[in-house]
Protein backbone atom coordinates (compact mmCIF):
# COMPACT_ATOMS: atom_id res chain seq x y z
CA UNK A 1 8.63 0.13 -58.83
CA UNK A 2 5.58 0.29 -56.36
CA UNK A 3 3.54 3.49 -55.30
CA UNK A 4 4.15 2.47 -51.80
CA UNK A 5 2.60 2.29 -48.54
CA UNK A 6 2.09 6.18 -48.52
CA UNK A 7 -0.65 5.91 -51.13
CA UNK A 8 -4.41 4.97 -50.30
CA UNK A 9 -6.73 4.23 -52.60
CA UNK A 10 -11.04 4.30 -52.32
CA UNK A 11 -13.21 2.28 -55.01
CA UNK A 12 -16.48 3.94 -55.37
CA UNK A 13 -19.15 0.86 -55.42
CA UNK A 14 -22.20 2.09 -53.60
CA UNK A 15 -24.20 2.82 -56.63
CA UNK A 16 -27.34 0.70 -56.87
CA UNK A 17 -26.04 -0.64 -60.89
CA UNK A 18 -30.10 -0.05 -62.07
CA UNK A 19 -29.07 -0.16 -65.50
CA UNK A 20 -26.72 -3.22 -65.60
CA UNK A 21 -29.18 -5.59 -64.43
CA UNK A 22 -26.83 -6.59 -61.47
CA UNK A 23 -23.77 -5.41 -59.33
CA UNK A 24 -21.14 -4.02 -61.33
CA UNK A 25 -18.43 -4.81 -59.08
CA UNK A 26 -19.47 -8.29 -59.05
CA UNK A 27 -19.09 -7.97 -62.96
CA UNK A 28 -16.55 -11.02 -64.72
CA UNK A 29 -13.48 -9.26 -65.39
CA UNK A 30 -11.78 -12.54 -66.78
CA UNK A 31 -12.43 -15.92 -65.85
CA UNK A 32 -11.25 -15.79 -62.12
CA UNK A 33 -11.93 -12.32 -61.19
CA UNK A 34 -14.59 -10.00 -60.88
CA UNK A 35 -14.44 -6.22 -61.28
CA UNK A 36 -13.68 -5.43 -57.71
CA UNK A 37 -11.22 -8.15 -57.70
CA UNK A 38 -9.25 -6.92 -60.74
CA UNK A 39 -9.12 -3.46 -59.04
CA UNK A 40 -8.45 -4.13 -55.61
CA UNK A 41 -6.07 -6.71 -57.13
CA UNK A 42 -3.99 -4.07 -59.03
CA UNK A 43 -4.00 -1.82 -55.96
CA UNK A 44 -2.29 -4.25 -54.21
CA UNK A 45 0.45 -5.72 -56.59
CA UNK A 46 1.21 -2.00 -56.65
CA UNK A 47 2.17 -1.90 -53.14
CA UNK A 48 -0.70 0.29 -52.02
CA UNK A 49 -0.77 0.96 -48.20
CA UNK A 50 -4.83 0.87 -47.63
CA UNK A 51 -7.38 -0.48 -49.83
CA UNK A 52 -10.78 1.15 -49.25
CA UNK A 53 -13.94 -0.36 -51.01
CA UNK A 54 -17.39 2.13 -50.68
CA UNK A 55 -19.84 -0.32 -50.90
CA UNK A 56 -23.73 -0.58 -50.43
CA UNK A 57 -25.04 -2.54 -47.31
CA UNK A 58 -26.18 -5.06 -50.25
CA UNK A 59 -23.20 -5.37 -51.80
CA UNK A 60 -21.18 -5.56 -48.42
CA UNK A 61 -23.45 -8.60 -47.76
CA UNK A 62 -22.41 -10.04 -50.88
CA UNK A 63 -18.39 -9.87 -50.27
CA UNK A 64 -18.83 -10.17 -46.29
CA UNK A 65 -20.14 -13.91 -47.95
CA UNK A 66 -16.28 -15.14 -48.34
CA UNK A 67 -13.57 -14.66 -45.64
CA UNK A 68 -11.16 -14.91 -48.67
CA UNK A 69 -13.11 -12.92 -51.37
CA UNK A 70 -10.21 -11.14 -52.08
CA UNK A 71 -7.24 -12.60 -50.24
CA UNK A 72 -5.36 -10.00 -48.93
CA UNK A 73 -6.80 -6.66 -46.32
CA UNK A 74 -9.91 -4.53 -47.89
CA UNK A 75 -11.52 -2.40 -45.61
CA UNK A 76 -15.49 -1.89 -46.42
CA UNK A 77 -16.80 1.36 -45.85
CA UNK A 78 -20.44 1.01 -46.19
CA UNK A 79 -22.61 3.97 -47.91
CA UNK A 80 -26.35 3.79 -46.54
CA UNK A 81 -27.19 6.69 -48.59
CA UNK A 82 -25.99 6.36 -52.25
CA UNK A 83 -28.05 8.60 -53.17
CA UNK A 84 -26.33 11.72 -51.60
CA UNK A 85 -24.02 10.81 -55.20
CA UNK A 86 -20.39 10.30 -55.63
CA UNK A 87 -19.14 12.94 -53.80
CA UNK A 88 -20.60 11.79 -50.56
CA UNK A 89 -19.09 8.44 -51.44
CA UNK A 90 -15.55 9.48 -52.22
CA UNK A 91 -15.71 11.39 -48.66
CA UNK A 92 -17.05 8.54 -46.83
CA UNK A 93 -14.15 6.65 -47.83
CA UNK A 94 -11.15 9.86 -47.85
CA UNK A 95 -12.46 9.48 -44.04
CA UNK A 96 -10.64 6.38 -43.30
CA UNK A 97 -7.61 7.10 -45.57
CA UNK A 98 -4.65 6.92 -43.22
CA UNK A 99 -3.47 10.24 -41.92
CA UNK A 100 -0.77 12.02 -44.02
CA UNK A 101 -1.68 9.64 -46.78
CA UNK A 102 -2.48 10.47 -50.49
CA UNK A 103 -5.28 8.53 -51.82
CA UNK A 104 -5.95 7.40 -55.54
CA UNK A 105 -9.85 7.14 -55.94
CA UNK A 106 -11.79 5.37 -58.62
CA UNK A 107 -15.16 3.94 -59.87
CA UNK A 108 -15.76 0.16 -59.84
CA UNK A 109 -17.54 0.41 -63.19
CA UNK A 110 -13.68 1.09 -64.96
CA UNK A 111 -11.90 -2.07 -64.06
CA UNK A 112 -8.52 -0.92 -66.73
CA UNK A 113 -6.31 0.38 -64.19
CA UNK A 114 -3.11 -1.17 -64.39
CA UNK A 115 0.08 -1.09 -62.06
CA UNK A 116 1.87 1.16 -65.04
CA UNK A 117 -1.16 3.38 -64.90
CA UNK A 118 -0.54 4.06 -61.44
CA UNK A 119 3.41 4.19 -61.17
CA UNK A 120 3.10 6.90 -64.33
CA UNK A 121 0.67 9.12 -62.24
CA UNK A 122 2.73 8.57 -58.73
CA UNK A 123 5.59 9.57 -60.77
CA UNK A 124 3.98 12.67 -62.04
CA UNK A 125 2.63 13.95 -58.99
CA UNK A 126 4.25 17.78 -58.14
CA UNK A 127 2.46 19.63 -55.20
CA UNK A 128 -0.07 18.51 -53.37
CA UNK A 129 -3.37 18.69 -54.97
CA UNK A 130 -4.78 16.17 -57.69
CA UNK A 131 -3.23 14.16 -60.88
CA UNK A 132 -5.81 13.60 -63.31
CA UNK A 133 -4.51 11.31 -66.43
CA UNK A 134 -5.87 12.29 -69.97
CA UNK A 135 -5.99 9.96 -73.46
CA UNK A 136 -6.33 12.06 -76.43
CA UNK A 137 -7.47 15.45 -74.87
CA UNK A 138 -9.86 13.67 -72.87
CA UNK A 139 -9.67 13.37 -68.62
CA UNK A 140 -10.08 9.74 -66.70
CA UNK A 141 -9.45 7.73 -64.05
CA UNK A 142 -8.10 7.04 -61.52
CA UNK A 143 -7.25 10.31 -60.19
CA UNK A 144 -4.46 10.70 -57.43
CA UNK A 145 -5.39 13.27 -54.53
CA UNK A 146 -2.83 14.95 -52.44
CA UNK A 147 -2.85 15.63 -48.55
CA UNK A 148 -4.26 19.05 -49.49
CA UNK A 149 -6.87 17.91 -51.73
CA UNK A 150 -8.32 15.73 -49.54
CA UNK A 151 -8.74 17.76 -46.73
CA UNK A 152 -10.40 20.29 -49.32
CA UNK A 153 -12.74 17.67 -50.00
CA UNK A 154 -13.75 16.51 -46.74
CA UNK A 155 -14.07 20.15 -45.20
CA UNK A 156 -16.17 21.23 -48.30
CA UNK A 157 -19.01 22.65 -46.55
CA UNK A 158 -21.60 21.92 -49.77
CA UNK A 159 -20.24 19.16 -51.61
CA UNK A 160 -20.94 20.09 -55.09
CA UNK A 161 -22.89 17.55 -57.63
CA UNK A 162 -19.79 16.63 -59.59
CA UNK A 163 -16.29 15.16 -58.12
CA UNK A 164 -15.33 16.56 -61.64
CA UNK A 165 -16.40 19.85 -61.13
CA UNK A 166 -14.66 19.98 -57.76
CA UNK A 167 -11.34 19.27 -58.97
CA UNK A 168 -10.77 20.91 -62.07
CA UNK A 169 -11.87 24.40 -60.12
CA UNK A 170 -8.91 23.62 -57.78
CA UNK A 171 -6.12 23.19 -60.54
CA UNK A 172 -5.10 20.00 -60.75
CA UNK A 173 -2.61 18.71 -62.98
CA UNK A 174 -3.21 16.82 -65.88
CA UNK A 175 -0.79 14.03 -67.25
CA UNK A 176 -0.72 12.75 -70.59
CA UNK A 177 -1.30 8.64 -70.91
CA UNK A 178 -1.17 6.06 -73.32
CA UNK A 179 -4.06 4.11 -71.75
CA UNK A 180 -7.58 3.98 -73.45
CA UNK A 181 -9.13 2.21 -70.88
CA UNK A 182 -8.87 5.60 -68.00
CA UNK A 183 -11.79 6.62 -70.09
CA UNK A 184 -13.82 3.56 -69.57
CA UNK A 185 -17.33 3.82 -68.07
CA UNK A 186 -19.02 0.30 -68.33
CA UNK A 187 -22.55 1.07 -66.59
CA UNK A 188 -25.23 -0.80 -68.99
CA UNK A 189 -25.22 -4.71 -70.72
CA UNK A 190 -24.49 -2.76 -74.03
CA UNK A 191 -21.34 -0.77 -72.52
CA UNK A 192 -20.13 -4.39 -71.08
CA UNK A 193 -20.57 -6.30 -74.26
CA UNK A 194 -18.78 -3.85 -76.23
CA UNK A 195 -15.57 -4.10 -73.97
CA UNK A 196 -15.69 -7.56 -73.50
CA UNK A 197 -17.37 -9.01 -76.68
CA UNK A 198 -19.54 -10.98 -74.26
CA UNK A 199 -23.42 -10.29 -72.76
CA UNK A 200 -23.24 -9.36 -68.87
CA UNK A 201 -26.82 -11.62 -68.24
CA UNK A 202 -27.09 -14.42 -70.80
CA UNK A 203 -23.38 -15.54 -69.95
CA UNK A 204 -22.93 -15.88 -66.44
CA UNK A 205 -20.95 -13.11 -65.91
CA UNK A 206 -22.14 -11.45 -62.59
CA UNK A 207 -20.32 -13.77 -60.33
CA UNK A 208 -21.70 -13.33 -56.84
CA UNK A 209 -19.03 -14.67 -54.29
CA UNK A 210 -19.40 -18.15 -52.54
CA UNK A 211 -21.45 -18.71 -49.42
């Protein structure tokens, strides 16, 4: 079972990653993949139609390095202002979703998602407005947005300072998971070493992709 060629997805990655000490979505996810790799990778063995990657002009730079970086169609949308926050990110990207398209959105810095993950939540979806999963009473990611949702989001005339905020005042549903990781939020050296029992610096594992 696929989420098919319907479904979108964006991977927020503009953020500057200050506190890891380097890119997070050039993080080691295992010993061939990075973070960005893992996620775009499970995007696509899930038969998602569009694979949209927010990125910094620095980090574009980085994956613009290999013609193969990730082996299959990626579209960059490149976020000159990261500082505008997530919100202006997730638009950025819900701008190139294709038309009619829902979209499932994530951060790069929770590299979990898994192909179950995301058939459980397409499977879920009712209406047209968001799915949020939740692990023990507790809300995650990724989120799935409906057509309706997203054209809430991009004709929000003051984009608010939380995505979070945004979506639970417009109702969105909430579905029950058995998935620890949707809670994952790996944004320092600690946070990494904790999920991966290894150190983010001293052990090579910010890959940066071949020249």
């Amino acid at each position: 079972m696929v989420i098919g060629d319907h479904v979108s997805c964006v991977i927020l990655a503009a953020g500057n990653s200050g506190r890891m000490g380097c890119h997070k979505a050039l993080l080691q996810f295992d010993e061939s993949r990075t973070f960005i790799q893992q996620l775009t990778g499970v995007y696509h063995l899930a038969g998602a139609g569009q694979i949209i990657v927010v990125c910094s002009p620095a980090l574009a730079l980085l994956l613009n390095k290999s013609a193969d970086f990730f082996g299959f169609p990626v579209e960059l949308v490149i976020n000159s202002n990261p500082e505008a926050g997530r919100f202006y990110s997730l638009r950025s990207g819900l701008e190139r979703v294709t038309k009619g398209n829902g979209c499932f959105f994530q951060n790069v810095d929770n590299p979990f998602t898994s192909v179950e993950l995301l058939v459980m939540l397409h499977e879920s979806f009712r209406g047209d407005g968001a799915v949020i999963p939740v692990y023990c009473g507790r809300p995650g990611h990724p989120v799935l947005l409906g057509r309706e949702m997203i054209r809430k989001i991009l004709e929000a005339p003051e984009p608010p300072a939380r995505i979070d905020d945004f979506l639970k005042a417009s109702g969105p549903e909430y579905v029950a998971v058995p998935y620890a990781g949707v809670q994952a939020n790996i944004n320092t050296p600690e946070e990494y070493r904790k999920s991966f029992g290894r150190d983010s610096l001293k052990e090579n594992s910010c890959i940066h992709p071949p020249g």
